[in-house]
Protein backbone atom coordinates (compact mmCIF):
# COMPACT_ATOMS: atom_id res chain seq x y z
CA UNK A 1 28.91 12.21 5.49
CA UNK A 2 30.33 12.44 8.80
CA UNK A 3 28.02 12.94 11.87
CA UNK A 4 28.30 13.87 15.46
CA UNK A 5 28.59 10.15 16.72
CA UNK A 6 32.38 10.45 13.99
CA UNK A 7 33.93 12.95 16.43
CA UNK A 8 34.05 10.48 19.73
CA UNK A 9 34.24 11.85 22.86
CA UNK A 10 33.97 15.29 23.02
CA UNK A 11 34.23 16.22 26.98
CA UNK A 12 36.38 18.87 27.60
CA UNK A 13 36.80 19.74 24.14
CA UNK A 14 36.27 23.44 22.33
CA UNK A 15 34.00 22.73 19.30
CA UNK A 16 33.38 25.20 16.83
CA UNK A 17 30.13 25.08 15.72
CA UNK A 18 28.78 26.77 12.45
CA UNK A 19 25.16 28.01 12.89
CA UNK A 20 22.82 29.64 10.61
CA UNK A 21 21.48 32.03 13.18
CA UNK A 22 20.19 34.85 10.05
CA UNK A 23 17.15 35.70 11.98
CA UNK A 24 14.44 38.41 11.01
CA UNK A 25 14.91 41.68 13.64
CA UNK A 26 12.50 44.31 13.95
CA UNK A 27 15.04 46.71 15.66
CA UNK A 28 16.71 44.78 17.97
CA UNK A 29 13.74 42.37 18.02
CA UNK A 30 13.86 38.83 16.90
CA UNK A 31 10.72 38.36 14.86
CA UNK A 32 11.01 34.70 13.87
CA UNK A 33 13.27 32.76 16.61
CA UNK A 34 12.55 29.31 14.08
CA UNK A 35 16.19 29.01 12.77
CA UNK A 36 17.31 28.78 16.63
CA UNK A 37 15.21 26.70 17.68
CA UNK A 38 16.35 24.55 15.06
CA UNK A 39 19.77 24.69 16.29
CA UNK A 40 19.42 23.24 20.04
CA UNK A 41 18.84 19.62 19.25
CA UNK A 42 23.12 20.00 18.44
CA UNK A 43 23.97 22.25 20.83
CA UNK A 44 22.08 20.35 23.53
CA UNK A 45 23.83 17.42 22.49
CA UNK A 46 27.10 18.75 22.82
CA UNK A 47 26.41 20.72 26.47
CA UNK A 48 25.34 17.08 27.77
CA UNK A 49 28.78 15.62 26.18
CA UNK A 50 30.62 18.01 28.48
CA UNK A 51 31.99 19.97 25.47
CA UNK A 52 33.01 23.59 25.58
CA UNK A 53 31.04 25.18 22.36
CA UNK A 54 31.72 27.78 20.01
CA UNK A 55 29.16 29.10 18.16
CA UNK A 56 29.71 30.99 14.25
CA UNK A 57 26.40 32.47 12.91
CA UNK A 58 26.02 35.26 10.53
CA UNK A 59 23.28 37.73 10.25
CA UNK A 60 22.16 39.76 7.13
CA UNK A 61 24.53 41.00 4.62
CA UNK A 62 27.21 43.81 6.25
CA UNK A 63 29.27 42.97 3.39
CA UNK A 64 32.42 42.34 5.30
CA UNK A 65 31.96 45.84 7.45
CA UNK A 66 31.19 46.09 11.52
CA UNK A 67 27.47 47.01 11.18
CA UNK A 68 26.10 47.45 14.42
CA UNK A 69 22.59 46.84 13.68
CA UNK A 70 23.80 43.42 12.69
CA UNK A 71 25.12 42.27 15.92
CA UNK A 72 24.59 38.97 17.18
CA UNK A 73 23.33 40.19 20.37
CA UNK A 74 19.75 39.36 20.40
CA UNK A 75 20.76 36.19 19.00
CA UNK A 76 22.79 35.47 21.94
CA UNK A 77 19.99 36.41 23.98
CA UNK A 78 17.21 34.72 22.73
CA UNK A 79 19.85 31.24 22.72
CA UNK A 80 20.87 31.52 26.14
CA UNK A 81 16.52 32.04 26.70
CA UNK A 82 16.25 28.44 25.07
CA UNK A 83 19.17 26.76 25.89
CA UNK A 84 18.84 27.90 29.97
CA UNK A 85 22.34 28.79 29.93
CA UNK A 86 24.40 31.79 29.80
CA UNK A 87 25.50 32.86 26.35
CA UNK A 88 28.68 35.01 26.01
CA UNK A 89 28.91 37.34 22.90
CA UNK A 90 32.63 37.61 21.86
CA UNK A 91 33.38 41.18 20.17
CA UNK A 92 34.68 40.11 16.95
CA UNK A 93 35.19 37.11 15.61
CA UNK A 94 38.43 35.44 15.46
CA UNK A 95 40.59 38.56 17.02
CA UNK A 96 42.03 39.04 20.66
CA UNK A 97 38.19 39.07 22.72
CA UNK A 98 37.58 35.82 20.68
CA UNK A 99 40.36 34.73 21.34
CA UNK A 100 40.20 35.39 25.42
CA UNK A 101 36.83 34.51 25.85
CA UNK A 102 37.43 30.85 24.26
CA UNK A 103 40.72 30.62 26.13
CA UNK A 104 38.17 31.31 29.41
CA UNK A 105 35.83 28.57 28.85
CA UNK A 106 35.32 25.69 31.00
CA UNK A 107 32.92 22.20 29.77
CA UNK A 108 29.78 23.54 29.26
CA UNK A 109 30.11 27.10 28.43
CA UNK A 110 29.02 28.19 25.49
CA UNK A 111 30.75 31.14 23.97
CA UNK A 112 28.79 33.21 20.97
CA UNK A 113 31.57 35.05 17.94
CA UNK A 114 30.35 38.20 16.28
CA UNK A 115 28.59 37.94 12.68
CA UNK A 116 31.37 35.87 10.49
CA UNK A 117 30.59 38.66 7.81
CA UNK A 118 31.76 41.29 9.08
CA UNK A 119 35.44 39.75 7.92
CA UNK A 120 35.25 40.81 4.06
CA UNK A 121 37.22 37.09 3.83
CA UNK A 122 34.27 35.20 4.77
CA UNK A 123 32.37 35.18 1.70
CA UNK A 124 35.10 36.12 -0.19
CA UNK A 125 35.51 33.43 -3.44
CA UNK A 126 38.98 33.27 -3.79
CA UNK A 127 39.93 30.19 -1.67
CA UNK A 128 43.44 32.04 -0.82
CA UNK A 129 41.55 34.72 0.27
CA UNK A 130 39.65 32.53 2.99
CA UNK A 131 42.09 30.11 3.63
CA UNK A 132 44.18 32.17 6.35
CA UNK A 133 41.18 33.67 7.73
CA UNK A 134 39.73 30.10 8.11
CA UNK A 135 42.78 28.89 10.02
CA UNK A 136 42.19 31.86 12.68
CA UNK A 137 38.73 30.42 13.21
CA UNK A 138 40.10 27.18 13.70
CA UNK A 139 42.71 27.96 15.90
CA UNK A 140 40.25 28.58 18.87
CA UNK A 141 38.96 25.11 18.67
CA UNK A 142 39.60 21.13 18.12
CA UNK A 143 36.67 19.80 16.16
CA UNK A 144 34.08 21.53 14.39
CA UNK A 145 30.43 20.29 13.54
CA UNK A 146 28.85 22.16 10.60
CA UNK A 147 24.90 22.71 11.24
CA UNK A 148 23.91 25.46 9.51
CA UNK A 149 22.03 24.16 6.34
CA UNK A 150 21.23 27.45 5.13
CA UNK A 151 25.17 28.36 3.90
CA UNK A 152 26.27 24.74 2.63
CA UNK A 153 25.59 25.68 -0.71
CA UNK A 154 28.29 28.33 -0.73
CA UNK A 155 32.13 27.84 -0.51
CA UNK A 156 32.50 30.33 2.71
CA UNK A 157 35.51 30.14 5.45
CA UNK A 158 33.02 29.69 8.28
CA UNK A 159 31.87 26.54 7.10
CA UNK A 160 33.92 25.24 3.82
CA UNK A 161 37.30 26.37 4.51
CA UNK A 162 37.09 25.50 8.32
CA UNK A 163 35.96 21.68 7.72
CA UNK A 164 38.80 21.31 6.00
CA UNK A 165 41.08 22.65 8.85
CA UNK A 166 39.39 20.30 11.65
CA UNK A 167 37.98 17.20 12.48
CA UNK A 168 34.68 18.08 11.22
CA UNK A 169 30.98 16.23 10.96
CA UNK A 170 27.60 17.37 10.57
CA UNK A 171 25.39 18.27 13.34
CA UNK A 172 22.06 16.88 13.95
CA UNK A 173 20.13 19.62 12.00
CA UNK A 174 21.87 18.87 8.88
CA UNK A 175 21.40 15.33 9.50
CA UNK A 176 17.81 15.68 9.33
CA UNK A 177 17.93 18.07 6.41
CA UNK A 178 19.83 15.43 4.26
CA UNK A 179 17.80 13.03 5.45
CA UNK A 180 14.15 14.69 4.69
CA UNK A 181 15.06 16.26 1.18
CA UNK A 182 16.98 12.51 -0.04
CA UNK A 183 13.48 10.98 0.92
CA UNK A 184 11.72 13.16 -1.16
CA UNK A 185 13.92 13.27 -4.09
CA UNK A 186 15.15 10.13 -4.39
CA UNK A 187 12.45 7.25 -3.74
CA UNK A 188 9.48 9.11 -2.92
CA UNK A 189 6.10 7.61 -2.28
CA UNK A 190 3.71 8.82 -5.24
CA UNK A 191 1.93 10.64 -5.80
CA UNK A 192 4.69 13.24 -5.75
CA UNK A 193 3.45 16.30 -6.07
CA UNK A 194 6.03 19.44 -6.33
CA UNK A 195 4.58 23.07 -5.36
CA UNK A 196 6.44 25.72 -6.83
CA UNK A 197 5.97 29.92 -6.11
CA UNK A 198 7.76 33.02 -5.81
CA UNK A 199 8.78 35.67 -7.92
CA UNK A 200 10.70 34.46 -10.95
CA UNK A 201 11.12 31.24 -13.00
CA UNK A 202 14.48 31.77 -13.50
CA UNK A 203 14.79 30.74 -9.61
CA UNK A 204 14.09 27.76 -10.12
CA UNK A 205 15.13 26.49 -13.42
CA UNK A 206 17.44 24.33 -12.22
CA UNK A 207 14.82 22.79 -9.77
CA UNK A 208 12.15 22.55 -12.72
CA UNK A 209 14.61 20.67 -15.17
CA UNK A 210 15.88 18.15 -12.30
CA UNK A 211 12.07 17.74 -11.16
CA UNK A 212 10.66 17.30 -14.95
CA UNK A 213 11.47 13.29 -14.67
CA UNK A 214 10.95 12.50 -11.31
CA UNK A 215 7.39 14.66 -10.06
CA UNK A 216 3.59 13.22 -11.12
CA UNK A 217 2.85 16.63 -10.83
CA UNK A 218 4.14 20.29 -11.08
CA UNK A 219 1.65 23.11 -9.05
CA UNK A 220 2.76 26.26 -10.55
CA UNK A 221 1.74 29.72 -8.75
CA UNK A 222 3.54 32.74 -7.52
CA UNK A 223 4.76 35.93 -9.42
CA UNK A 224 7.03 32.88 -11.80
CA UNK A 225 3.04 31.40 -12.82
CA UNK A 226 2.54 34.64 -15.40
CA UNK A 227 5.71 34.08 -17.50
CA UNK A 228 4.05 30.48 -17.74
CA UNK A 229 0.52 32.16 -18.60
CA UNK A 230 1.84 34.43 -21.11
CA UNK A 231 3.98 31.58 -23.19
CA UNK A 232 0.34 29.82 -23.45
CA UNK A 233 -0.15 33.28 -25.10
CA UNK A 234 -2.53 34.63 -22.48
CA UNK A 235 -2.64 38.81 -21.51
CA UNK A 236 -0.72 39.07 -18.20
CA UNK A 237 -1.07 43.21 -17.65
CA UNK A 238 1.73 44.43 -15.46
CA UNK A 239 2.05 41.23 -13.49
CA UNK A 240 5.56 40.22 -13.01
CA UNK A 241 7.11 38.05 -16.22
CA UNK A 242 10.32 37.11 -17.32
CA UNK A 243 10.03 37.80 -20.99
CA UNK A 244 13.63 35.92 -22.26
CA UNK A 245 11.69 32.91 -20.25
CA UNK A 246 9.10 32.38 -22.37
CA UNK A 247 10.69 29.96 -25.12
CA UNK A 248 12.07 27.87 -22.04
CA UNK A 249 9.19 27.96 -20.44
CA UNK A 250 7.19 26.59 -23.50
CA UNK A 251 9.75 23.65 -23.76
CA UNK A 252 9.40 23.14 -20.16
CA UNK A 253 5.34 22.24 -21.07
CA UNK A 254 6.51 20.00 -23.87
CA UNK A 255 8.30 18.14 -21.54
CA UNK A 256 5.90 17.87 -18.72
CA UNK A 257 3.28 16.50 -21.56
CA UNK A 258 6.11 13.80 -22.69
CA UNK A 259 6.72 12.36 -19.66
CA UNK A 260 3.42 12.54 -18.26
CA UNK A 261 3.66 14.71 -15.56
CA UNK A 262 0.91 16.54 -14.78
CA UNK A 263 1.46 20.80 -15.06
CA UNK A 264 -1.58 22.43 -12.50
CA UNK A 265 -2.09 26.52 -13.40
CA UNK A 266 -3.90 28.40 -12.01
CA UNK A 267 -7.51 29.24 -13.33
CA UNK A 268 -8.33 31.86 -11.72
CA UNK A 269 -5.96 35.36 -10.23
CA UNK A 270 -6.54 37.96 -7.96
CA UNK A 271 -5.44 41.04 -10.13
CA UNK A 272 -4.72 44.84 -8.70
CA UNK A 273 -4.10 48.50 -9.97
CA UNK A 274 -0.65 48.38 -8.11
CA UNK A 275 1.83 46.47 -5.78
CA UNK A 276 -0.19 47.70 -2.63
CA UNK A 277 -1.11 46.19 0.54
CA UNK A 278 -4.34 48.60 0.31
CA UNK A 279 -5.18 48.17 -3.73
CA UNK A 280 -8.39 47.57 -4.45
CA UNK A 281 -8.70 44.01 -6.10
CA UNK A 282 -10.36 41.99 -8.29
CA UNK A 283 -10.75 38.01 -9.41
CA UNK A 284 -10.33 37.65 -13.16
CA UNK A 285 -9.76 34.37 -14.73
CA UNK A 286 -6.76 33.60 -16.05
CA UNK A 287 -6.43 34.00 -20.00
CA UNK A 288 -8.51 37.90 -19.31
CA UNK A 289 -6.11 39.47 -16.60
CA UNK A 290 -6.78 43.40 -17.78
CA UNK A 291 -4.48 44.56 -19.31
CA UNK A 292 -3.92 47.59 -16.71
CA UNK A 293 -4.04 45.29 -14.02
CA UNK A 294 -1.39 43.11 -12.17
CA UNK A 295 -1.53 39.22 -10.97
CA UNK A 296 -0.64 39.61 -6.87
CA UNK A 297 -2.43 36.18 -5.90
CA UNK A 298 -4.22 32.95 -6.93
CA UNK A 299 -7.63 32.95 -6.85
CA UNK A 300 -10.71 31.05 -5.02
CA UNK A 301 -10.93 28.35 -7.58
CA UNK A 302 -7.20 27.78 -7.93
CA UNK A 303 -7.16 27.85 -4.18
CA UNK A 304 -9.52 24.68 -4.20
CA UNK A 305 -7.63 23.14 -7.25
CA UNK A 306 -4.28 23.30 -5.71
CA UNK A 307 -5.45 22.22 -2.33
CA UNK A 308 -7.09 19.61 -3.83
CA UNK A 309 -3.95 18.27 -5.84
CA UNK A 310 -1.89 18.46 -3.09
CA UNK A 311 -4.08 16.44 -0.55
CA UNK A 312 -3.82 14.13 -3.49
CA UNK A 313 -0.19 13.31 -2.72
CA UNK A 314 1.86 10.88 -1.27
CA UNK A 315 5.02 12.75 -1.27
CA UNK A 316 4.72 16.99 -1.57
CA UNK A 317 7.87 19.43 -2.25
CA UNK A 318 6.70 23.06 -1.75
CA UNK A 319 8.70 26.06 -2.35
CA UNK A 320 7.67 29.69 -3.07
CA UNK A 321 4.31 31.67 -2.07
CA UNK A 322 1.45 31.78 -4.34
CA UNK A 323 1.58 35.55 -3.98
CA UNK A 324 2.09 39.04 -2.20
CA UNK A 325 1.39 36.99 1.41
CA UNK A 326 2.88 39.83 3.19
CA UNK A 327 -0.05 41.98 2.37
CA UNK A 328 -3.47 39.77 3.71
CA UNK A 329 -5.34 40.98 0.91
CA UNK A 330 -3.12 38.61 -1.23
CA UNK A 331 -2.21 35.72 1.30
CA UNK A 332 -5.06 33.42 0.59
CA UNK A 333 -3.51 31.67 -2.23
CA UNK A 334 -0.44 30.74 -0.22
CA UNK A 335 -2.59 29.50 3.23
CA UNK A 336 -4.32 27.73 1.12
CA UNK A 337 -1.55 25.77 -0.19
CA UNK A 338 -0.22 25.59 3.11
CA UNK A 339 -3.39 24.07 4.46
CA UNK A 340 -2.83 21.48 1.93
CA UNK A 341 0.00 20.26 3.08
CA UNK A 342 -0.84 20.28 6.53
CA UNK A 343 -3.94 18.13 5.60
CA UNK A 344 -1.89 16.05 3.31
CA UNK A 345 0.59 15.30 6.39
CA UNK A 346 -2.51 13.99 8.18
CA UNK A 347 -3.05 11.82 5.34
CA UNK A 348 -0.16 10.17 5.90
CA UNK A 349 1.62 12.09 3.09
CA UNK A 350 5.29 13.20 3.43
CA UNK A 351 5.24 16.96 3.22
CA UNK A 352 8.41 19.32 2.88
CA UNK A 353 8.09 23.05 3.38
CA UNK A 354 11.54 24.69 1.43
CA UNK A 355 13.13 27.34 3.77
CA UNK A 356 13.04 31.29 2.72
CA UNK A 357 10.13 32.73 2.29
CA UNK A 358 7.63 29.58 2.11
CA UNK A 359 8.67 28.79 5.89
CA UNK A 360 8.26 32.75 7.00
CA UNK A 361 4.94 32.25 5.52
CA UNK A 362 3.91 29.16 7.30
CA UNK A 363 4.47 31.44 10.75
CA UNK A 364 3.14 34.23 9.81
CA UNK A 365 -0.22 33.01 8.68
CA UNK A 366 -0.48 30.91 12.00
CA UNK A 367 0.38 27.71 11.17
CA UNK A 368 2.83 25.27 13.42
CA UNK A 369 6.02 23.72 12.74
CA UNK A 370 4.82 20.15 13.78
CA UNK A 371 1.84 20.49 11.07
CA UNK A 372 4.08 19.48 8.44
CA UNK A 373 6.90 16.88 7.91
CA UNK A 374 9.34 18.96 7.88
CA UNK A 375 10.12 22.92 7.35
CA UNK A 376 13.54 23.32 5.23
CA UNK A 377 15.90 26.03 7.58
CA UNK A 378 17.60 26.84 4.32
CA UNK A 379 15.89 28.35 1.20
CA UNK A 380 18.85 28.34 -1.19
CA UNK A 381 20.60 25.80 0.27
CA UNK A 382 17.26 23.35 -0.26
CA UNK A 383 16.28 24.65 -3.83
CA UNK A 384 20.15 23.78 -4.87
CA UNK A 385 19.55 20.34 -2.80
CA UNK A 386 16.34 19.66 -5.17
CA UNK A 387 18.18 20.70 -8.47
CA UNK A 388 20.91 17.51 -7.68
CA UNK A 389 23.59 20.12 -7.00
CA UNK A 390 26.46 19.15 -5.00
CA UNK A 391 26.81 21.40 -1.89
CA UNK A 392 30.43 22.53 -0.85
CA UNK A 393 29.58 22.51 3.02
CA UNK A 394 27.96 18.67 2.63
CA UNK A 395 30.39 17.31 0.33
CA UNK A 396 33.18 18.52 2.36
CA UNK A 397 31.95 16.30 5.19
CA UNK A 398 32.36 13.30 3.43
């Protein structure tokens, strides 16, 4: 893979620089500036080299529409905050204000394009389709340095299409990514202990069957952990399951007792009436979940098991809550894993937090960046990295 140092010397030169700048907004209000942040080591970089820099970034999903309330212009306020320079926001993205504002730049300026997806080409997946709307993009520029980790794993013309167009290499945020998720996949100190959560097993199949011959252990929690519960033919209630995931699920504990890996469930679940922050709630173990109720969270005892495992590790993968951490009623499961790994990393251990909604946890329940080893900035992007996927927007770069 190509990398910043590929490019030479890049004074004086417009780079077009993919970002992954989909931010959480309360209004207009950047509630999580982490993916940002994550951005300046590059864009620092590049301001020092002299280098005039043009910044692509999407935010949420306009489907190919102007959406106003999906401007980029809090995120080119809250960059030009951290980077101490001015930011300008072009008005569109590759028509006549991008065009004039890029024209108008001189070393050092850094120039902000509207969200990429408001052009219905940008995620479009017919390559003809992007193609022309890729070689607008890269008309305003002369290299381009992809660094947004959370859209490599999808063909798009911001980041796919355009690499293709330019002299292209990754930026130092992919770098690390790569880097990080290859040391934990593919020689990683042991015990290596994977953490998996969120809603559905079918998420992470692809993860599961990759990670079957290469984890010690699997820690299984999360809304995924009852479709695992009910195919050892326990009651589950109206807690979330995946019923046509049973029979794979069942051949997915065959395996794990095969090749010796060790598969950690939960013994004990906080159950509810209903998915409410405010329902009242109760800690049932778990083969007699009521049959009225519903699984939101792991209980006290698994909290202590799972800790436990994972302090017990060498190497730790996590990805997914334990449970409804939005509501605080049902957040202890997931702090407690994520106290885990933070004692784990001061172990020694090497501990990777996998983008989404495991890293918006992390910062919501108070816990810092530099606690862990490193904290994945793309969800998808990492899961697909830990099934052994190739990723259009890395292999591109090679």
């Amino acid at each position: 893979m190509k990398t910043l140092k590929d490019l030479g010397d890049l004074s004086g030169k417009k780079v077009l620089v993919r970002c992954d700048f989909n931010v959480p907004l309360d209004g207009t209000t950047i509630t999580d500036d982490g993916r940002i942040r994550a951005a300046l080591p590059t864009l620092r970089e590049l301001l020092k080299d002299n280098a005039k820099v043009i910044i692509m970034a999407h935010l949420g999903r306009p489907k190919g529409k102007v959406v106003p309330e999906l401007s980029l212009a809090p995120v080119a306020k809250r960059l030009g905050e951290l980077l101490g320079v001015n930011v300008t926001l072009a008005h569109d993205t590759c028509g006549e204000d991008a065009k004039a504002k890029t024209d108008a730049m001189k070393p050092g300026e850094v120039v902000l394009l509207e969200n990429v997806r408001f052009n219905p080409e940008e995620t479009s997946k017919d390559p003809a389709v992007r193609a022309p709307y890729a070689k607008k993009l890269s008309a305003l520029a002369d290299v381009f340095v992809s660094d947004g980790f959370g859209v490599v794993h999808r063909a798009q013309g911001s980041d796919y299409d355009v690499a293709k167009d330019l002299p292209s290499a990754a930026g130092l945020l992919i770098e690390k990514e790569v880097r990080n998720l290859s040391r934990a996949t593919e020689n990683p100190e042991r015990p290596f202990t994977v953490v998996l959560g969120g809603s559905k097993v079918s998420d992470k199949l692809g993860v599961i069957e990759n990670l079957l011959d290469k984890a010690d252990r699997l820690v299984i929690g999360g809304g995924m952990v009852f479709t695992f519960l009910k195919a050892k033919g326990y009651e589950v209630g109206h807690s979330l399951l995946e019923e046509d995931m049973i029979d794979t699920v069942k051949g997915y504990m065959e395996t794990a007792k095969k090749n010796g890996v060790e598969l950690v469930l939960p013994t004990d679940i906080v159950a509810a009436d209903k998915f409410a922050a405010d329902s009242p709630a109760v800690t049932v173990d778990a083969d007699k979940i009521p049959a009225d109720k519903m699984g939101l969270d792991i209980g006290p005892k698994s909290q202590k098991l799972f800790h436990d495992k994972i302090v017990d590790s060498k190497t730790v993968v996590w990805n997914g809550p334990m449970g409804v951490f939005e509501f605080p009623r049902f957040a202890a499961g997931t702090k407690a894993v994520a106290q885990g790994l933070v004692d784990a990393t001061k172990n020694g251990a090497f501990t990777i937090v996998g983008g989404g909604d495991s890293a918006s946890a992390v910062r919501n329940l108070g816990f810092k960046d530099d606690e862990f080893s490193h904290i994945s900035t793309g969800g998808g992007a990492s899961l697909q990295f830990l099934e052994g996927k190739e990723l259009p927007g890395l292999s591109v770069l090679e």
